[in-house]
Structure formats: structure tokens, C-alpha cells
N, C-alpha and C. Protein backbone atom coordinates (compact mmCIF):
# COMPACT_ATOMS: atom_id res chain seq x y z
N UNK A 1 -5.57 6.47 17.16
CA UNK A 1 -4.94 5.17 16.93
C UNK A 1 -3.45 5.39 16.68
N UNK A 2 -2.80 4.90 17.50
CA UNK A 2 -1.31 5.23 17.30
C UNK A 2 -0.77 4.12 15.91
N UNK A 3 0.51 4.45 15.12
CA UNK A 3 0.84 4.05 13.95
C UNK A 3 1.91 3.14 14.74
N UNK A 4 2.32 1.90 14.57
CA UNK A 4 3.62 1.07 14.85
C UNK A 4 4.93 0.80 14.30
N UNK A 5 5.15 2.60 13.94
CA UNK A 5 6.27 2.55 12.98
C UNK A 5 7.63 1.84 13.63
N UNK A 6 7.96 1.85 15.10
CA UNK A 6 9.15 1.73 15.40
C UNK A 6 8.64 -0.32 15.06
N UNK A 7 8.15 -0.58 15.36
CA UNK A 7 7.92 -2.47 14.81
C UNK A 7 8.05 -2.90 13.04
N UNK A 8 7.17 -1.99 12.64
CA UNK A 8 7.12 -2.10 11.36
C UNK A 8 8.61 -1.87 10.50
N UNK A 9 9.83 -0.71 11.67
CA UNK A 9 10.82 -0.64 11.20
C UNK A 9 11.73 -1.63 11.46
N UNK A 10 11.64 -2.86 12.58
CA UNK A 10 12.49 -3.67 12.98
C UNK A 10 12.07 -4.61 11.72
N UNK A 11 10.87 -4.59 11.38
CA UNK A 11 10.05 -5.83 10.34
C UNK A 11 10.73 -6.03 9.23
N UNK A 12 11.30 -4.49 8.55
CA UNK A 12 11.19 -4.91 7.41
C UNK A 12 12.48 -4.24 6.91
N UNK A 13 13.55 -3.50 8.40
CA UNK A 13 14.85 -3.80 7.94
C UNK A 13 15.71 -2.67 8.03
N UNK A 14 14.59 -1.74 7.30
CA UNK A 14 15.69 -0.20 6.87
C UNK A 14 14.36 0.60 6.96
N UNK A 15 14.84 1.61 6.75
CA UNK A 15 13.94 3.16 6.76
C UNK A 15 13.63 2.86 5.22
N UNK A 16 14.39 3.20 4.37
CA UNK A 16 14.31 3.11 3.12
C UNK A 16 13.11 1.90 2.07
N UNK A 17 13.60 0.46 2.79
CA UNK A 17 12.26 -0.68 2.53
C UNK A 17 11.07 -0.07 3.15
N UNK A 18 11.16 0.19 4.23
CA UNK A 18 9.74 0.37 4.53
C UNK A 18 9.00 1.49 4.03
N UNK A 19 9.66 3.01 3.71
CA UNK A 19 9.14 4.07 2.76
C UNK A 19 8.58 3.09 1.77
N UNK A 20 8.96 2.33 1.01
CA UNK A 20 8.85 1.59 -0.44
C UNK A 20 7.71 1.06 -0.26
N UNK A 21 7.35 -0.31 1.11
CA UNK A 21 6.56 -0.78 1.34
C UNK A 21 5.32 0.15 1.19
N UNK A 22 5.48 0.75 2.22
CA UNK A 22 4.16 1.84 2.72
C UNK A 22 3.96 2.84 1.78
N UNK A 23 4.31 3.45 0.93
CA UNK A 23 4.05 3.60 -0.31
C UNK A 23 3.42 3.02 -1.54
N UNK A 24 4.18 2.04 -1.74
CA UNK A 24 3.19 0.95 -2.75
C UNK A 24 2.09 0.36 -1.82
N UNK A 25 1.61 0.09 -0.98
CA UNK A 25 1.03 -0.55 -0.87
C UNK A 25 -0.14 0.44 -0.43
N UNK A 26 0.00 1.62 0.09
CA UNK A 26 -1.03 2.72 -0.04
C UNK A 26 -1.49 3.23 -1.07
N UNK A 27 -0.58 3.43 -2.11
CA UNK A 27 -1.10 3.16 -3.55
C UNK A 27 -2.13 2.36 -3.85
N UNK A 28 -1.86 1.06 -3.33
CA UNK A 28 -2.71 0.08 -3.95
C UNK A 28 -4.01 0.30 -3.49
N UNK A 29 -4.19 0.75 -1.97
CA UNK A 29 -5.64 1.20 -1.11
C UNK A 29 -6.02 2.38 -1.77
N UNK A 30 -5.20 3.49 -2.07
CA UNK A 30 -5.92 4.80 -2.30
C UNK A 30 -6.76 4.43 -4.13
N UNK A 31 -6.32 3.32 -4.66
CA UNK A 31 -6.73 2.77 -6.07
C UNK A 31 -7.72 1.61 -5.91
N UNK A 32 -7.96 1.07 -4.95
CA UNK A 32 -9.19 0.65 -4.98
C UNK A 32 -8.53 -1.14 -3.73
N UNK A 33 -6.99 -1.02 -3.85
CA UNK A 33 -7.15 -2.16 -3.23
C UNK A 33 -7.81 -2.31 -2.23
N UNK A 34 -8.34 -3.81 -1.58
CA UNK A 34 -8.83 -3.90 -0.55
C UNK A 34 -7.90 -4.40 0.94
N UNK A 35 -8.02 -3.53 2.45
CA UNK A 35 -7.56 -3.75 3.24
C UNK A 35 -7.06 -5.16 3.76
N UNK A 36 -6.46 -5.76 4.09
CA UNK A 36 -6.19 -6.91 5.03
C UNK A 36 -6.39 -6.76 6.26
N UNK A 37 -6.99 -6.14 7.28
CA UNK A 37 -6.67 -5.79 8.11
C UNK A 37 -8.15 -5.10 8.54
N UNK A 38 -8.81 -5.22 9.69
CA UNK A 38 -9.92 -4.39 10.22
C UNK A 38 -9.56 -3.25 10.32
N UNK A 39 -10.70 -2.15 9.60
CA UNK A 39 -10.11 -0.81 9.69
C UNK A 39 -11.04 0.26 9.46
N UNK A 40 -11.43 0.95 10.05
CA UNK A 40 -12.62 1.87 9.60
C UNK A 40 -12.30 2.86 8.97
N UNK A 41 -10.90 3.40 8.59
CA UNK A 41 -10.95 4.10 6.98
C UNK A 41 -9.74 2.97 5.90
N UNK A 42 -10.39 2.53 5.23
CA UNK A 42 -9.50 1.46 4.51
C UNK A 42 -8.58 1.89 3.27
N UNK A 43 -8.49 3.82 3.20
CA UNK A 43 -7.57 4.54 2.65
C UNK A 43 -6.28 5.41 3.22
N UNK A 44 -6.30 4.80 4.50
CA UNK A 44 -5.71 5.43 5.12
C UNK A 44 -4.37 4.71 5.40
N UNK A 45 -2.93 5.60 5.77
CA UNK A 45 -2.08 5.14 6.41
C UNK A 45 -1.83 4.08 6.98
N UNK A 46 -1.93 4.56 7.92
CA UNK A 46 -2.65 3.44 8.86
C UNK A 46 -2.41 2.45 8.96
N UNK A 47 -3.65 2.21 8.17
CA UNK A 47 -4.23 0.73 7.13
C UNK A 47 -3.13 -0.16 7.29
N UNK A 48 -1.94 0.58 6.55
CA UNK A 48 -0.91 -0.06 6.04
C UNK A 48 0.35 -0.12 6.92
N UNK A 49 0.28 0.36 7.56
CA UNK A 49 1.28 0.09 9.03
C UNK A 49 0.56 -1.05 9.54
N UNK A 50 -0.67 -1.24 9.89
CA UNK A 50 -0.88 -2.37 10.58
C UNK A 50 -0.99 -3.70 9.98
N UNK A 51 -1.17 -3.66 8.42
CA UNK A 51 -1.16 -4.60 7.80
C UNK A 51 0.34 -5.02 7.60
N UNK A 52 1.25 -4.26 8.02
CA UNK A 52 2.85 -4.79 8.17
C UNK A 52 2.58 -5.35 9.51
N UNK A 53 2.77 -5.05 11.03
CA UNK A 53 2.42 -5.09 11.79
C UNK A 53 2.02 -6.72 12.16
N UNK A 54 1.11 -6.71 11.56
CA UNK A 54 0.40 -8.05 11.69
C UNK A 54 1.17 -8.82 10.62
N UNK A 55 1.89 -8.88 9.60
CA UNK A 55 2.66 -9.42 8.73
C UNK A 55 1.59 -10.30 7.86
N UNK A 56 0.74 -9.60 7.48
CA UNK A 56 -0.19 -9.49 6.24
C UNK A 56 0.50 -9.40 4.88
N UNK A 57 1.54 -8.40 5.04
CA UNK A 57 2.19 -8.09 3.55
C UNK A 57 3.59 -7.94 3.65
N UNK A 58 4.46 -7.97 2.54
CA UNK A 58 5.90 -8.10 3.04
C UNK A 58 5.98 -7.44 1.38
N UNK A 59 7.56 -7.20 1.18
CA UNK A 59 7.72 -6.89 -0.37
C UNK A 59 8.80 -7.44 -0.85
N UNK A 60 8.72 -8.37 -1.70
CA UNK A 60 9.43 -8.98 -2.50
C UNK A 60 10.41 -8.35 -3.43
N UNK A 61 11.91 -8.77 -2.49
CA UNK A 61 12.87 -7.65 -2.67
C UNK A 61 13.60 -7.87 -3.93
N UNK A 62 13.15 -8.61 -4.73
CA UNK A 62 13.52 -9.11 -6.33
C UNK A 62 12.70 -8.16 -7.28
N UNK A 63 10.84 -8.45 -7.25
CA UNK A 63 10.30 -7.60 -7.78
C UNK A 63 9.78 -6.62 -7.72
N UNK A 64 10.00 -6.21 -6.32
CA UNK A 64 9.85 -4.73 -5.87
C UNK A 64 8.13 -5.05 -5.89
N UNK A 65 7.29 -5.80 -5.72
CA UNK A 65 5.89 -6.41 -5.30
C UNK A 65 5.19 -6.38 -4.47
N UNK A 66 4.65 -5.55 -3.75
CA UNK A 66 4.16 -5.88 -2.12
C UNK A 66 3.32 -7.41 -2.60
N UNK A 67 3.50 -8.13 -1.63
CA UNK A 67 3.44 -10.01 -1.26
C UNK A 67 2.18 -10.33 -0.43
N UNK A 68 1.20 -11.12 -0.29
CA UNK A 68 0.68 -11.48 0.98
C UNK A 68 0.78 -13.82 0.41
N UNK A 69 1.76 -13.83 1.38
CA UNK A 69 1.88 -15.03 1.43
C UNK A 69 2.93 -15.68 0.11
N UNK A 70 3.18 -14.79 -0.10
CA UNK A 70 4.51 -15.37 -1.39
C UNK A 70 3.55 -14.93 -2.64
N UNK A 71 2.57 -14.45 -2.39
CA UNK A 71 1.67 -13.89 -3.84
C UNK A 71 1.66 -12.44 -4.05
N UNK A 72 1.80 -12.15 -5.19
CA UNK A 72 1.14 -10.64 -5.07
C UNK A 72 0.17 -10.49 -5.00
N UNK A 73 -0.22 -8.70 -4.48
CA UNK A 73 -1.46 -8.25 -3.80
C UNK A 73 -1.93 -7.75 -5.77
N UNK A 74 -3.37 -7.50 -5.47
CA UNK A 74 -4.06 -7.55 -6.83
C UNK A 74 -3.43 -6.36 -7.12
N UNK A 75 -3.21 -6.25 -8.92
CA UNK A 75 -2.35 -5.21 -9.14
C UNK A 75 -3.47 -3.82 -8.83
N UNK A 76 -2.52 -2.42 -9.95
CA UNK A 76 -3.45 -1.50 -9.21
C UNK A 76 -4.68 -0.96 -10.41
N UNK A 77 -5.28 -0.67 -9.42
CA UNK A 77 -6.46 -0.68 -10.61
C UNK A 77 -7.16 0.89 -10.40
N UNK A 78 -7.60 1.92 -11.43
CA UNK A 78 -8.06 2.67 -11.01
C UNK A 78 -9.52 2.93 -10.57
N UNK A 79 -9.66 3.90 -9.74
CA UNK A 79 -11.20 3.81 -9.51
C UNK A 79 -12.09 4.36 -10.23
N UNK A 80 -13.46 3.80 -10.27
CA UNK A 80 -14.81 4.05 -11.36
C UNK A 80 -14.15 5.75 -11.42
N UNK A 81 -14.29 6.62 -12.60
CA UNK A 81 -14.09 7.70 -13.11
C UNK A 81 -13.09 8.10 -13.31
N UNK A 82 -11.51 7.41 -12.47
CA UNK A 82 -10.75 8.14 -12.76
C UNK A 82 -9.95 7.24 -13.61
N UNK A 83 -8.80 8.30 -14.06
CA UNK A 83 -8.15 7.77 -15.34
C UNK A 83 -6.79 7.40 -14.89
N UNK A 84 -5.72 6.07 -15.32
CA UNK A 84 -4.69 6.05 -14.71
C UNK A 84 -3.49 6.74 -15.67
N UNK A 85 -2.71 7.19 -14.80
CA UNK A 85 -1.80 8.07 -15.73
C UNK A 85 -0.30 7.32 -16.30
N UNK A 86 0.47 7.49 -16.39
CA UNK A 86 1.77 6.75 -17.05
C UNK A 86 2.84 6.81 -15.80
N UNK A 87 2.87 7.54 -14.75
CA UNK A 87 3.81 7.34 -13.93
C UNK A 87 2.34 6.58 -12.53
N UNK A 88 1.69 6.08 -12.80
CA UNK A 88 0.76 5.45 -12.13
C UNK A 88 -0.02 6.46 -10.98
N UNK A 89 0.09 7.37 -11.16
CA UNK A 89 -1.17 8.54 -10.63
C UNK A 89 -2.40 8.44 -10.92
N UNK A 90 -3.25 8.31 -10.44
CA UNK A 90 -4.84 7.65 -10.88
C UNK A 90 -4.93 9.66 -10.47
N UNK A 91 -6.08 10.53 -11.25
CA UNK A 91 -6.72 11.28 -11.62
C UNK A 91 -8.17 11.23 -11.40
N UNK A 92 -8.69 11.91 -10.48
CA UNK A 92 -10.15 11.87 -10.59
C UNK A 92 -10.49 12.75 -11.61
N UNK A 93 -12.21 12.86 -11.57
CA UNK A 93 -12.61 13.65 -12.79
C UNK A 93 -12.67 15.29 -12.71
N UNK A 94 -12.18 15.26 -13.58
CA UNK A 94 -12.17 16.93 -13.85
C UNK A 94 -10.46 17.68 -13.33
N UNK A 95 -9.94 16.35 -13.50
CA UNK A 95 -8.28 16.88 -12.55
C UNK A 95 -7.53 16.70 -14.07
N UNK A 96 -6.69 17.53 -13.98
CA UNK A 96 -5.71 18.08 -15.79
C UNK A 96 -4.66 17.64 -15.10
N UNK A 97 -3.21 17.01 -15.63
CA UNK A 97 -1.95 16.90 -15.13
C UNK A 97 -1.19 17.75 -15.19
């Protein structure tokens, strides 16, 4: 499956926003958010290129927020066992910092 970075880069402006985007918002998948977007691994990259792509999510350049529709996406939450850390690193079990 090819990634639509050169679209996703006209989308959202700069190299720099879109690192930000696709970052937080893979965060939010690798922590339990749920995809927008049909996808048969819904932790993946990916994911989140196409959910720009399709203009599912945008980031709200005030609160630094990834957006879907002028709302924020559910904050981040960690998953069953692991623990969230202070610079927002979720930890599975048996992982020391």
C-alpha cells in the first residue's frame, strides 16, 4: 500500500506540521485510539497518512490538537496493562524507563 505523503504534504502546508500531525495522531492509534479510516492494521502509519488524505483529521494550529471536524480526537488513553508515563510514553508490562 503506497503512503500519500507528497498530498498529505500539499494538505497540511510544511514538512514540519505534518511530522507534528502524524506523530500525534499515531500516538493516539498506537494508545488505543480508534482509526477513521478502513484499515487492516489500525496501528500503523499508514493509518494516519490516509486519514489526512481523506481529510478525516487536521490539527488545530492554536492547540496543537489533532481535530476531526472542529473537535478533538478522544484524548490519549493507555492500553489495558500499560502504564502512562509523564512525557506521554505508554509502557507495556514488564518495560522499566
Amino acid at each position: 500500500m503506497h503512503i500519500p505523503v507528497d498530498k498529505c504534504l500539499e494538505l497540511t502546508g510544511n514538512r514540519f506540521m505534518l511530522a507534528t500531525i502524524v506523530a500525534r495522531r499515531w500516538e493516539q492509534l498506537l494508545t488505543g485510539g480508534r482509526p477513521m479510516v478502513p484499515t487492516r492494521d489500525p496501528r500503523s502509519m499508514q493509518t494516519v497518512f490516509h486519514e489526512l488524505e481523506e481529510l478525516k483529521i487536521k490539527l488545530n494550529r492554536d492547540s496543537l490538537l489533532i481535530e476531526r471536524h472542529g473537535e478533538p480526537v478522544e484524548p490519549l488513553v493507555p492500553l489495558e496493562g500499560e502504564e502512562m508515563l509523564m512525557g506521554g510514553v505508554a509502557l507495556g508490562p514488564g518495560e522499566e524507563e
